[in-house]
Protein backbone atom coordinates (compact mmCIF):
# COMPACT_ATOMS: atom_id res chain seq x y z
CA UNK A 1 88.72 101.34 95.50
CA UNK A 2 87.38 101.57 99.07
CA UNK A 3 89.68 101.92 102.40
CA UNK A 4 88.37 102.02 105.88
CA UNK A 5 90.59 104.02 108.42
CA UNK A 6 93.67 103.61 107.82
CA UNK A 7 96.36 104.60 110.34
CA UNK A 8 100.12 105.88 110.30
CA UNK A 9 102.67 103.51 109.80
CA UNK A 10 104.13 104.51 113.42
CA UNK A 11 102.91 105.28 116.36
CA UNK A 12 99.45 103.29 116.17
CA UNK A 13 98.16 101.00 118.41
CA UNK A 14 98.30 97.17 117.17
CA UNK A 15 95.25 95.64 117.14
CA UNK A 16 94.12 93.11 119.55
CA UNK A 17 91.64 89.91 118.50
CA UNK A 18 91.04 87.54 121.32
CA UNK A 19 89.49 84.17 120.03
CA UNK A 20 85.98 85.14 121.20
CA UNK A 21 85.49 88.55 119.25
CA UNK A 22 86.63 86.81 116.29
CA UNK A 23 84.84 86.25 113.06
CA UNK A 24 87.12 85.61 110.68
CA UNK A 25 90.30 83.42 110.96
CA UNK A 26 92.86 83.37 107.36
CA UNK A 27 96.07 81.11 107.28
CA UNK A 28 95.77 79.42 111.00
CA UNK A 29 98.09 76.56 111.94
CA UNK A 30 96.64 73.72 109.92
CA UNK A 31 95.23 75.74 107.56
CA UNK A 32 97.59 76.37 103.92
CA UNK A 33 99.41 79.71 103.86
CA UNK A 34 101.69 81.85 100.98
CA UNK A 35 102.38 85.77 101.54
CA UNK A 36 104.83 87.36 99.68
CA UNK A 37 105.36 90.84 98.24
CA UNK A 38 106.68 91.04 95.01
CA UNK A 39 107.96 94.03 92.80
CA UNK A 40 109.13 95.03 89.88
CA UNK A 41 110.33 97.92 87.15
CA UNK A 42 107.64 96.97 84.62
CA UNK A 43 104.70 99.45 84.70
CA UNK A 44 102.57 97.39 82.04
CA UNK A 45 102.35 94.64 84.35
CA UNK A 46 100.79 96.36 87.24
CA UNK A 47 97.57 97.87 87.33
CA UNK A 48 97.02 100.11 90.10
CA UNK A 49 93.89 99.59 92.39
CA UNK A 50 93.10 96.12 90.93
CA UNK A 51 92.24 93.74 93.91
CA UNK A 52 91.40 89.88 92.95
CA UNK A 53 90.25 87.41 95.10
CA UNK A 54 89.79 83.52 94.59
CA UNK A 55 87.33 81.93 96.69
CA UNK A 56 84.91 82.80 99.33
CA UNK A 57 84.76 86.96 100.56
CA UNK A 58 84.00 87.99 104.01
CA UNK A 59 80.58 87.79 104.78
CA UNK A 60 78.77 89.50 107.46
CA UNK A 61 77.15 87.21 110.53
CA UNK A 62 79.31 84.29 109.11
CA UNK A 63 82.19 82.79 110.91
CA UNK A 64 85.01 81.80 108.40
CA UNK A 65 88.23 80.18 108.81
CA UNK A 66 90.53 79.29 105.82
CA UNK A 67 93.73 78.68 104.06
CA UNK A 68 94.75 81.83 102.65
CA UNK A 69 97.47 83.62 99.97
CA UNK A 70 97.84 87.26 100.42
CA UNK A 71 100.59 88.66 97.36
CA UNK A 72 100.97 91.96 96.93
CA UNK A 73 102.32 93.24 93.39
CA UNK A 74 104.17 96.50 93.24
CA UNK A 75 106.00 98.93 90.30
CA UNK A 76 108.09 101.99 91.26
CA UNK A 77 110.49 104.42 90.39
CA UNK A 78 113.80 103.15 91.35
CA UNK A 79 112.78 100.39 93.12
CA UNK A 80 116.34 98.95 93.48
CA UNK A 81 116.55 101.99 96.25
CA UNK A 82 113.60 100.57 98.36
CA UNK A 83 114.65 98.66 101.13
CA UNK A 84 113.15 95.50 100.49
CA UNK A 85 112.67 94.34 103.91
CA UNK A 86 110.69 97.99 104.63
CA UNK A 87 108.68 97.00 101.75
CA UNK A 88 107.53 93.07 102.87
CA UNK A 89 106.41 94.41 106.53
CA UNK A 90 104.06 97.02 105.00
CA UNK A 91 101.96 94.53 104.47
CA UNK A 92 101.11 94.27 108.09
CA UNK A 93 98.32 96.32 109.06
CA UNK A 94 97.62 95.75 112.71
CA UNK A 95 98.66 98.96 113.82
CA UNK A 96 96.80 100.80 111.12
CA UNK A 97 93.47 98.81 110.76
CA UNK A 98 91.05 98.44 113.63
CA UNK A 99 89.67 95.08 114.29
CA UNK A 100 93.03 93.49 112.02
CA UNK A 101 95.46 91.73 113.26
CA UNK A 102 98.30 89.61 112.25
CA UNK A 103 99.65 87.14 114.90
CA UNK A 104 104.01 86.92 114.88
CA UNK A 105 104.33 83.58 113.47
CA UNK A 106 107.35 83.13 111.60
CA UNK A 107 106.76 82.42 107.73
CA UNK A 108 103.36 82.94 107.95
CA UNK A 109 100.99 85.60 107.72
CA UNK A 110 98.05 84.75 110.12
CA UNK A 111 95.16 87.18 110.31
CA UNK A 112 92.14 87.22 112.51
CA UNK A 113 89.32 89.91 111.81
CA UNK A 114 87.07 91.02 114.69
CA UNK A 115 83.22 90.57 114.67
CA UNK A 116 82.82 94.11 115.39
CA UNK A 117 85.15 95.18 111.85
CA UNK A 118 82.69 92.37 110.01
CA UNK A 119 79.79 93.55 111.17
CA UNK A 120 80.84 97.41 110.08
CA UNK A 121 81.44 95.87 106.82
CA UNK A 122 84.88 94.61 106.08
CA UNK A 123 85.67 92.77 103.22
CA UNK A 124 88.65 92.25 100.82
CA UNK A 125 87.67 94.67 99.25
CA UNK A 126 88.40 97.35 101.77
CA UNK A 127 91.18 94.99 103.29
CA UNK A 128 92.76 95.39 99.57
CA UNK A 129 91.88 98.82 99.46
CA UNK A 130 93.98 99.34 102.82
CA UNK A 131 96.91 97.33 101.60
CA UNK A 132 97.32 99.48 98.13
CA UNK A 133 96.67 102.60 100.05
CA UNK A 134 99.51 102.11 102.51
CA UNK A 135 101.98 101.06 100.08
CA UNK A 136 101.21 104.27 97.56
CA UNK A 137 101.42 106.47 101.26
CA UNK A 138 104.43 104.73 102.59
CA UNK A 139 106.50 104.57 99.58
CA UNK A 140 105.73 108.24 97.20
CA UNK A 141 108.00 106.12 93.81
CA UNK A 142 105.60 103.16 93.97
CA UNK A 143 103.30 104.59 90.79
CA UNK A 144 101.28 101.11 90.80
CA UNK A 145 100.14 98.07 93.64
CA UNK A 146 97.41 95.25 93.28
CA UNK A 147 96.39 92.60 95.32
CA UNK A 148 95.67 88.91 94.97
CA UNK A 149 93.96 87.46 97.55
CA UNK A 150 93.36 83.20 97.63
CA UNK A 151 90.39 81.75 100.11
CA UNK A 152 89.55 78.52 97.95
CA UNK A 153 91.36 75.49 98.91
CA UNK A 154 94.86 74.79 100.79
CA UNK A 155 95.76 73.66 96.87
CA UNK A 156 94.96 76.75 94.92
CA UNK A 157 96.94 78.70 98.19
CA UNK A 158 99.89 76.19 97.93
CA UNK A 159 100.15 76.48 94.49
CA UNK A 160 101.76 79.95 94.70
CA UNK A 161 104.41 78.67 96.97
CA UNK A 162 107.31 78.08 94.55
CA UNK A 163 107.07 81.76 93.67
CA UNK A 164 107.26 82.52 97.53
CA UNK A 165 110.46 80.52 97.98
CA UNK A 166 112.16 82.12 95.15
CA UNK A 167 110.78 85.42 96.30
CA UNK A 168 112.04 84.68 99.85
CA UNK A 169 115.25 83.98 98.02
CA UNK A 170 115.68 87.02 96.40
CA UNK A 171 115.20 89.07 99.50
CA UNK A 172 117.73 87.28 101.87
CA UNK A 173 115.36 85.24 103.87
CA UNK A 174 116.68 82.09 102.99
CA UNK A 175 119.72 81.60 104.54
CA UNK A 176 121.27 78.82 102.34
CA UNK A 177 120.02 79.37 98.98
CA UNK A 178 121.68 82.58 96.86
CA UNK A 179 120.95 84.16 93.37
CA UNK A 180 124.43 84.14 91.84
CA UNK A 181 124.92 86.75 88.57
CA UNK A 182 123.37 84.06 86.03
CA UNK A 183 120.40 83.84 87.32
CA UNK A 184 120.49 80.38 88.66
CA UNK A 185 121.10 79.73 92.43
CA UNK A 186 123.93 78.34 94.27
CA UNK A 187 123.63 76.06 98.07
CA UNK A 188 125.89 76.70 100.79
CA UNK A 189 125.13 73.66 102.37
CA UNK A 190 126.13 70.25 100.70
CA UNK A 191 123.77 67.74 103.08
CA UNK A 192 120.36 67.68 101.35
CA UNK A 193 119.25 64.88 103.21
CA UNK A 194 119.66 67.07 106.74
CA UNK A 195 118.59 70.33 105.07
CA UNK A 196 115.38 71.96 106.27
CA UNK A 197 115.39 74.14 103.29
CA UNK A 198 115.24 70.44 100.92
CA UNK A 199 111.67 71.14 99.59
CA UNK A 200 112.42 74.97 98.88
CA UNK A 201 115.64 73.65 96.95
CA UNK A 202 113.41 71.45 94.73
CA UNK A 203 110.54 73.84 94.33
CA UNK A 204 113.21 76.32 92.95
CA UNK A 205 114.99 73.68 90.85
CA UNK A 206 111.76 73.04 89.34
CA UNK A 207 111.27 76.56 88.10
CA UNK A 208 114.86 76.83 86.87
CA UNK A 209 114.18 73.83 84.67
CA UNK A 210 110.72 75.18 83.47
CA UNK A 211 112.96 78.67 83.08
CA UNK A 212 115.22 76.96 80.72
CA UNK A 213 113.19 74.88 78.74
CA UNK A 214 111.29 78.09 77.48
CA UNK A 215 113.92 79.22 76.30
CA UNK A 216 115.76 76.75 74.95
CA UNK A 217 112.14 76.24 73.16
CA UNK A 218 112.07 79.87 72.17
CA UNK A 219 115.46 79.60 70.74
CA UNK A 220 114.35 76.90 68.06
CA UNK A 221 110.80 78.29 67.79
């Protein structure tokens, strides 16, 4: 696994890509975007180091923007006593990776690269590399983090999105939508048709029914 550089979590200086020293553009307005951290107790199904990308890498002397899905998958010790919220902003490295920055949009995760980081030979590889690192340094009970990275299409980015609004669920970022003890999820707002949170609230329901139909198919297997 390769790093480049990587920086405390405090006390660094954030990054700084203007539009003409940048190479690489990921998730831009217009452009599909998912980010979401996810974690879990289960140590078989984490493997530590792994980095996976699907589409095109960073390439030196080529300008690339695209849609882009950055999900990071953690295991730890305890990991009911990590503060979640601790955990999600980890993931943003422009205070601990030269030539990386993320711009403050909310729900979205938009990254530009400088030339000068490109040309020095930064790839997902190392970007990976940085993201696992920080998360093993920042957190000693994590034992395990990987990294999925998606450059293809705005489709194979989108299609990780239900998991992102039941992630964003789960961590309190939705506002209307909460897991009750069953397992299902309960609305505090009655007006679907003036709800901004409408195509969340069918993404979700769509996952509960897929939920219960395995097992219900299970059950009589």
């Amino acid at each position: 696994m390769r790093r480049i550089g990587l920086g405390p979590r405090r006390g660094g200086k954030a990054s700084i890509v203007p539009a003409d020293e940048c190479a690489v553009e990921l998730g831009a307005p217009g452009k599909a975007n998912v980010n979401m951290v996810l974690w879990t107790d289960d140590n078989s199904s984490v493997r530590d180091g792994r980095i996976s990308l699907v589409g095109p890498d960073i390439k030196r002397g080529e300008k690339m923007s695209q849609p882009y899905a950055q999900v990071i998958i953690v295991t730890a010790r305890d990991i009911n006593d990590i503060d979640p919220f601790t955990l999600e902003s980890t993931q943003f490295l422009s205070n601990r990776l030269p030539g990386f920055m993320v711009r403050a949009v909310p729900g979205r995760l938009w990254v530009r690269i400088s030339r000068d980081a490109v040309n020095n030979g930064f790839d997902f590889a190392r970007l990976g590399g940085a993201l696992i690192a920080a998360y093993h340094e920042d957190f000693p009970a994590i034992e395990a983090a990987e990294v999925l990275f998606v450059t293809l299409d705005d489709g194979h980015v989108m299609a990780l999105e239900p998991v992102a609004s039941e992630a964003r669920i789960i961590l309190g970022k939705n506002k209307k939508l909460v897991l009750v003890g069953d397992g299902t999820y309960e609305c505090a707002d009655l007006d679907c048709e003036n709800c901004d949170e409408k195509e969340t609230c069918d993404e979700v329901r769509d996952i509960v029914i897929l939920r219960r139909k395995i097992k219900r198919d299970a059950g009589q297997a």
